[in-house]
Protein backbone atom coordinates (compact mmCIF):
# COMPACT_ATOMS: atom_id res chain seq x y z
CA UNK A 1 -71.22 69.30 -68.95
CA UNK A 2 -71.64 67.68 -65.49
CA UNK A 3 -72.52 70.70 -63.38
CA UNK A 4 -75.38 73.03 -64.76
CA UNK A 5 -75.50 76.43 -63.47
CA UNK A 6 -78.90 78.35 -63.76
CA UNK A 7 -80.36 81.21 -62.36
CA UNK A 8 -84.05 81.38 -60.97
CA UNK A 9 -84.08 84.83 -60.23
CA UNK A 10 -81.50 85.70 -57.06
CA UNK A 11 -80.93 82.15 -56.57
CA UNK A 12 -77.99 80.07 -58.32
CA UNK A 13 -78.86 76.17 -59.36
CA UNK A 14 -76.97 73.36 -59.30
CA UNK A 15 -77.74 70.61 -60.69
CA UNK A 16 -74.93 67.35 -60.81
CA UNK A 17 -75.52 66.28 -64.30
CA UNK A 18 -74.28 62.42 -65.27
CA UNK A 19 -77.91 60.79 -64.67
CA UNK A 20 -77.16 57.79 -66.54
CA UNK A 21 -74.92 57.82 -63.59
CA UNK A 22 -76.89 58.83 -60.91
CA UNK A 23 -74.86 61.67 -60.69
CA UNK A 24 -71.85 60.18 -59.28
CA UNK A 25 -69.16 62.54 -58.85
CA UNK A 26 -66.43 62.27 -61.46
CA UNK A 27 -63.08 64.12 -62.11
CA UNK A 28 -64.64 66.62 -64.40
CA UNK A 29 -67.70 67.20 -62.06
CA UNK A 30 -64.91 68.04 -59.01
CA UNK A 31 -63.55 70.34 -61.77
CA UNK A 32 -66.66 72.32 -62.26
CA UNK A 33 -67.53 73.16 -58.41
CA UNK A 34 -64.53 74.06 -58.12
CA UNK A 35 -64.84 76.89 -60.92
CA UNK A 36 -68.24 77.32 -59.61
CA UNK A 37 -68.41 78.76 -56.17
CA UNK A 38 -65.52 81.64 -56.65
CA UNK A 39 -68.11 83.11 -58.85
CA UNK A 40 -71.21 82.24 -56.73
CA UNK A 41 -69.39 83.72 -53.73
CA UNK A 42 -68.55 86.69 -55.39
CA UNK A 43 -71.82 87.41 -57.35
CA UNK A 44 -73.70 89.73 -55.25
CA UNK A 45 -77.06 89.52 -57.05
CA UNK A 46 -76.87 85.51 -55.76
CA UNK A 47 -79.08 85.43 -52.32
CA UNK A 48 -79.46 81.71 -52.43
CA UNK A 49 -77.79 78.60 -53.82
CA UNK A 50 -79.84 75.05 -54.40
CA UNK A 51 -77.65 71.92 -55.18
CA UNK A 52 -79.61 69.19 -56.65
CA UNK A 53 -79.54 66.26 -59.29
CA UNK A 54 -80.36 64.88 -62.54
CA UNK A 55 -82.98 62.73 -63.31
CA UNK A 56 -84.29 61.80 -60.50
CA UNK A 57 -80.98 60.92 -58.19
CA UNK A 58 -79.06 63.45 -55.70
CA UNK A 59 -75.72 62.14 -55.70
CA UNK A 60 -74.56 58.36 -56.03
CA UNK A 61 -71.34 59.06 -54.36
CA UNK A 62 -68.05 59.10 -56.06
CA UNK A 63 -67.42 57.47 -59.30
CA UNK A 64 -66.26 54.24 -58.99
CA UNK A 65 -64.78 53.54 -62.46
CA UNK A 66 -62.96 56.81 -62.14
CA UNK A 67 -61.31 55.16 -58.78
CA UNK A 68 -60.61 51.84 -60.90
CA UNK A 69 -58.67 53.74 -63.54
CA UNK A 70 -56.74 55.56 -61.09
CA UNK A 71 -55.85 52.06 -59.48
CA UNK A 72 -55.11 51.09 -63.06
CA UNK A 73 -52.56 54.32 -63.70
CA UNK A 74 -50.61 53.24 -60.77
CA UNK A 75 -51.42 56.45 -58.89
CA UNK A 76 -49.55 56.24 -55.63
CA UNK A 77 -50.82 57.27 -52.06
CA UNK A 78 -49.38 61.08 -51.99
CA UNK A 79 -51.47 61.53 -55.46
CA UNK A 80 -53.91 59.86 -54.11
CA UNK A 81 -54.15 62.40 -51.06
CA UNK A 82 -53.83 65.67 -53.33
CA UNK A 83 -56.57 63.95 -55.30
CA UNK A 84 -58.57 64.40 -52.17
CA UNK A 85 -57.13 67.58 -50.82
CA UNK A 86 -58.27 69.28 -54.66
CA UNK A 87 -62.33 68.11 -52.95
CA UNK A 88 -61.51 69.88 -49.87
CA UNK A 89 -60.49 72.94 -51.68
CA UNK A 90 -63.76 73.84 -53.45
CA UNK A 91 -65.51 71.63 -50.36
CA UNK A 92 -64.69 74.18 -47.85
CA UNK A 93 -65.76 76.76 -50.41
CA UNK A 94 -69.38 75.15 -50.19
CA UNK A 95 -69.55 73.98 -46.55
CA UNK A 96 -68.64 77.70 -45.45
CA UNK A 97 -70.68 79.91 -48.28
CA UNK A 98 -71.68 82.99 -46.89
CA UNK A 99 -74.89 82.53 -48.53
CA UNK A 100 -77.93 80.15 -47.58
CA UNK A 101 -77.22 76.60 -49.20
CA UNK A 102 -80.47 74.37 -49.83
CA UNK A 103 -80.13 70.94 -50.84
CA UNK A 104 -82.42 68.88 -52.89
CA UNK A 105 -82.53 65.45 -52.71
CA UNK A 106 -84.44 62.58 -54.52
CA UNK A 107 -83.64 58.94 -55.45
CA UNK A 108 -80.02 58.40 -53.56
CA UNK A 109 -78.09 60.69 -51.51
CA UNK A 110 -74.99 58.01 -50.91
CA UNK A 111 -71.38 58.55 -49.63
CA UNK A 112 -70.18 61.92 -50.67
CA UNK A 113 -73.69 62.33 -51.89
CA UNK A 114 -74.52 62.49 -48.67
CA UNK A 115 -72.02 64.96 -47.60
CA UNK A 116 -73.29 67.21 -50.40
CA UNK A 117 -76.76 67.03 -48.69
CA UNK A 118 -75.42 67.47 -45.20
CA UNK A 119 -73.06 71.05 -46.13
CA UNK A 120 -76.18 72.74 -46.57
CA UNK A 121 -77.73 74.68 -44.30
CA UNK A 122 -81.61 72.90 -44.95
CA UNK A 123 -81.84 69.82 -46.81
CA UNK A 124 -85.69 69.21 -48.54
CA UNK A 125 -85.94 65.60 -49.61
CA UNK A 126 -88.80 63.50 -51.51
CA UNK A 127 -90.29 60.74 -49.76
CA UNK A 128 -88.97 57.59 -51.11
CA UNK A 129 -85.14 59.21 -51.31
CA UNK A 130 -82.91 57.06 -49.22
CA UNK A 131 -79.26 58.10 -47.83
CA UNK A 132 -76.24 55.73 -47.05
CA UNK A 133 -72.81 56.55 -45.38
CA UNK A 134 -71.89 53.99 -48.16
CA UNK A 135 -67.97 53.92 -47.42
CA UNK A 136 -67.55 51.00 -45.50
CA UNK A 137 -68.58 48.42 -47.91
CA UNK A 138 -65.38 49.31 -50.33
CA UNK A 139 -63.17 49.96 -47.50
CA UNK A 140 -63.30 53.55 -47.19
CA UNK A 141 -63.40 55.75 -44.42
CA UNK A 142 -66.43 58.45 -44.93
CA UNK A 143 -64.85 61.63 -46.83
CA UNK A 144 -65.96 64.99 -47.79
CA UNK A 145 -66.38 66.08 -44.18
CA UNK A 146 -68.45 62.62 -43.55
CA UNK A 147 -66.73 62.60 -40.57
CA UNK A 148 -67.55 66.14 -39.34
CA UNK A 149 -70.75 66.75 -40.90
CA UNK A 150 -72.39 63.44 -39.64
CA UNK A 151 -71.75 63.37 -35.81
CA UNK A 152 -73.01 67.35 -35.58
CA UNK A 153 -76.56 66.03 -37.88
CA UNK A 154 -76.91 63.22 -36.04
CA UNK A 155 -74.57 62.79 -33.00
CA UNK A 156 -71.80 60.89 -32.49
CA UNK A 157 -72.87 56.93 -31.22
CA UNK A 158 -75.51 57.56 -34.16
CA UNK A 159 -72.83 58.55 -36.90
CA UNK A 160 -70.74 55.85 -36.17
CA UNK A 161 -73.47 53.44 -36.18
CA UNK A 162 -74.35 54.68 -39.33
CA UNK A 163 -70.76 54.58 -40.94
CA UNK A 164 -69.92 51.23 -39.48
CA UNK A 165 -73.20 49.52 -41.27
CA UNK A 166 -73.16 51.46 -44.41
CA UNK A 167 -77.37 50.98 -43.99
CA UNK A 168 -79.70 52.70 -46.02
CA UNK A 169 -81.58 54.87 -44.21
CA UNK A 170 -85.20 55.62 -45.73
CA UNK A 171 -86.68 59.84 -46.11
CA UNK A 172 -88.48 59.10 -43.32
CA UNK A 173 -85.67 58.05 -40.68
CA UNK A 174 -83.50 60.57 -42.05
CA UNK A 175 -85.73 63.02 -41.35
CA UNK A 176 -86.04 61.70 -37.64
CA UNK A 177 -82.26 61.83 -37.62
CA UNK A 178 -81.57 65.06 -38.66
CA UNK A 179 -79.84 64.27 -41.67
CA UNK A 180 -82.49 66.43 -43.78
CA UNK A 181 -85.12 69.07 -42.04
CA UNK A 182 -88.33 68.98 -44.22
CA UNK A 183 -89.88 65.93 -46.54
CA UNK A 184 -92.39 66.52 -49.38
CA UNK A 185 -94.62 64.27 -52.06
CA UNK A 186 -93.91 66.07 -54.65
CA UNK A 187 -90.26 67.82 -56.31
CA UNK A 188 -88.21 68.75 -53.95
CA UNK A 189 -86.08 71.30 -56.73
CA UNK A 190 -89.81 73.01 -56.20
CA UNK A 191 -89.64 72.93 -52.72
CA UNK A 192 -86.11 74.22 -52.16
CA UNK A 193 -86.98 77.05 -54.72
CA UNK A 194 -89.91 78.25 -53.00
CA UNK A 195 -87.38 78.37 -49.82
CA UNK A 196 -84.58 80.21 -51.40
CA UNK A 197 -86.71 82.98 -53.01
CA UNK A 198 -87.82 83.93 -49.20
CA UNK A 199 -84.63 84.77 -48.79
CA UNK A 200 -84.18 87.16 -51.77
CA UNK A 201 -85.44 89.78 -49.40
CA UNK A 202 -83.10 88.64 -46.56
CA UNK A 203 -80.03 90.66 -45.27
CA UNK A 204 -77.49 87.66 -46.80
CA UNK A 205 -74.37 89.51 -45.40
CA UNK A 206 -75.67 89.08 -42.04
CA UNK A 207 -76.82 85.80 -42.20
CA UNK A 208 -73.57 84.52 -43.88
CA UNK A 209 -71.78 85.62 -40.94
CA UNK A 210 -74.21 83.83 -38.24
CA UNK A 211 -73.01 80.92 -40.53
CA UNK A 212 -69.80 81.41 -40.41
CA UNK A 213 -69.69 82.06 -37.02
CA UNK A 214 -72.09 78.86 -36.43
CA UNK A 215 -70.59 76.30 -38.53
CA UNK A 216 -67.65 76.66 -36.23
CA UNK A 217 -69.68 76.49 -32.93
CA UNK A 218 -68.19 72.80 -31.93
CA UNK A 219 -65.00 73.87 -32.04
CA UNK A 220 -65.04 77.26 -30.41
CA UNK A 221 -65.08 78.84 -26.54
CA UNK A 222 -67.63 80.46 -25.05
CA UNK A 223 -65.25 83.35 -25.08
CA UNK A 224 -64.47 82.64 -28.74
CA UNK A 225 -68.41 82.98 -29.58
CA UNK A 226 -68.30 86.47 -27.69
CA UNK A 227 -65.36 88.16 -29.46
CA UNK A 228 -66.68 87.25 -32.65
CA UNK A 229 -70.77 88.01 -32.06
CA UNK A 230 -69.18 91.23 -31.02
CA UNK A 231 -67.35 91.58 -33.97
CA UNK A 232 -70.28 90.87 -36.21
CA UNK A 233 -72.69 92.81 -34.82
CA UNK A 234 -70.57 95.85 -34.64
CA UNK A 235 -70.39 95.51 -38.88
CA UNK A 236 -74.20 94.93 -39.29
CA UNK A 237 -75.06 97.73 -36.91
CA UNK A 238 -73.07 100.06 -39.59
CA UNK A 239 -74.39 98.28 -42.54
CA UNK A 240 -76.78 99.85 -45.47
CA UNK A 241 -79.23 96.70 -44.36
CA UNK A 242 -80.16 97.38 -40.98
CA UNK A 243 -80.09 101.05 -41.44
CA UNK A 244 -82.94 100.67 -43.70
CA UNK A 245 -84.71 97.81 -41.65
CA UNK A 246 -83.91 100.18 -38.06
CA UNK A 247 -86.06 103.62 -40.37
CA UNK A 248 -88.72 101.24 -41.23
CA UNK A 249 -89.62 100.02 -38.27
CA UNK A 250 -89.10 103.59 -36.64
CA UNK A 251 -91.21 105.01 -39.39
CA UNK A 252 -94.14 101.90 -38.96
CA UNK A 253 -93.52 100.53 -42.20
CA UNK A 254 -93.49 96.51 -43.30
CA UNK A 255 -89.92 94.84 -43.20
CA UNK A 256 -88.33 93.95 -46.03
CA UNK A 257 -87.66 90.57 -44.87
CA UNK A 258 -90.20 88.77 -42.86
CA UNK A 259 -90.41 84.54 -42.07
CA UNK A 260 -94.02 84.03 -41.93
């Protein structure tokens, strides 16, 4: 098994699995996101997801060997590109989860391991865990939403500095990039679990659409942000959540969900 799946309460786990690896990610780990996150999407009793790694690595990036053989079956360029377009599938799935995504990180957070620390919506990572848009030094071009994710962390002369060196950056810079939001001394699986039971109490269907609505921000109108804040409002206004939040306060009593 490459991908474990455990539950810590209302929050879903997990944890890339090949450590002798560094957790590279493999055919049969692409297999088991992509049975993963129907289910996490749909399970309502999920108010948080963490994505993190074996034995003491994020994410090394994609498997290399697993490239080589394809180079040795004679795979041509279109199966190449449904190859990748399979990623993007269960990708999108992840990048767009209507659900607060925490990553992780420790020991290396390299090429698509660093897109799987940049689709979540707060990345925790240990001092002494580096990150490298690593692509450039076997002649690829960053994928997994490198390309996208990067320039909105970072900005855009940054990214491309970035991608063009395939550099290392340490914790420390990444965290003055904006590549992760918080560093700590000790686990960071810890950390991001403390984080995602706070938002056990949270009203996750409204916050998954501020996501949803934010993770498209770049791309949209002002006008476009209107129609749909409209839009989103009107369905929280009617929902079972702020009905209850709207008596409580009426009625002087705590919130249910509070961000001390």
């Amino acid at each position: 098994m490459t991908l474990k799946i455990s539950r810590h309460g209302a929050t879903a786990v997990l944890t890339m699995d090949r450590p002798d690896q560094r957790n590279a990610l493999n055919l049969e780990m692409r297999d088991a996101f992509a049975r993963a996150l129907p289910e996490l999407r749909e399970d309502d009793g999920i108010k948080a997801v963490v994505l993190t790694g074996a034995g003491g690595h994020f994410c090394a990036g994609g498997d290399i060997k697993s490239i080589a053989q394809a180079h040795a079956q004679g795979l041509d360029a279109f199966e190449g590109r449904e190859r990748i377009r399979k990623i993007h599938r269960w990708y999108d799935a992840l990048v767009d989860l209507e659900k607060p995504v925490i990553s992780a990180v420790d020991g290396v957070a390299f090429g698509a391991g660093l897109s799987l620390a940049l689709c979540a919506d707060y990345a925790i990572a240990r001092r002494g865990a580096t990150f490298c848009a690593v692509f450039a030094r076997i002649g690829y071009v960053p994928d997994m939403l490198g390309m996208y994710l990067l320039p909105r962390a970072v900005g855009l002369a940054r990214a491309k500095e970035l991608v063009f060196t395939a550099r290392v950056c340490e914790a420390e810079e990444a965290l003055s990039l904006g590549l992760v939001q918080a560093l700590c001394d000790g686990d960071p699986l810890e950390q991001a679990l403390a984080m995602a039971e706070r938002f056990h109490a949270a009203p996750t269907q409204a916050l998954g659409l501020a996501k949803s609505i934010m993770n498209r921000t770049f791309e949209s109108t002002r006008e476009d942000i209107y129609t749909q804040e409209a839009m989103a409002q009107a369905i929280c206004r009617d929902s079972a959540y702020h009905r209850d939040a709207a008596r409580r306060f009426v009625e002087k009593q705590p919130l249910a969900y509070k961000w001390d």
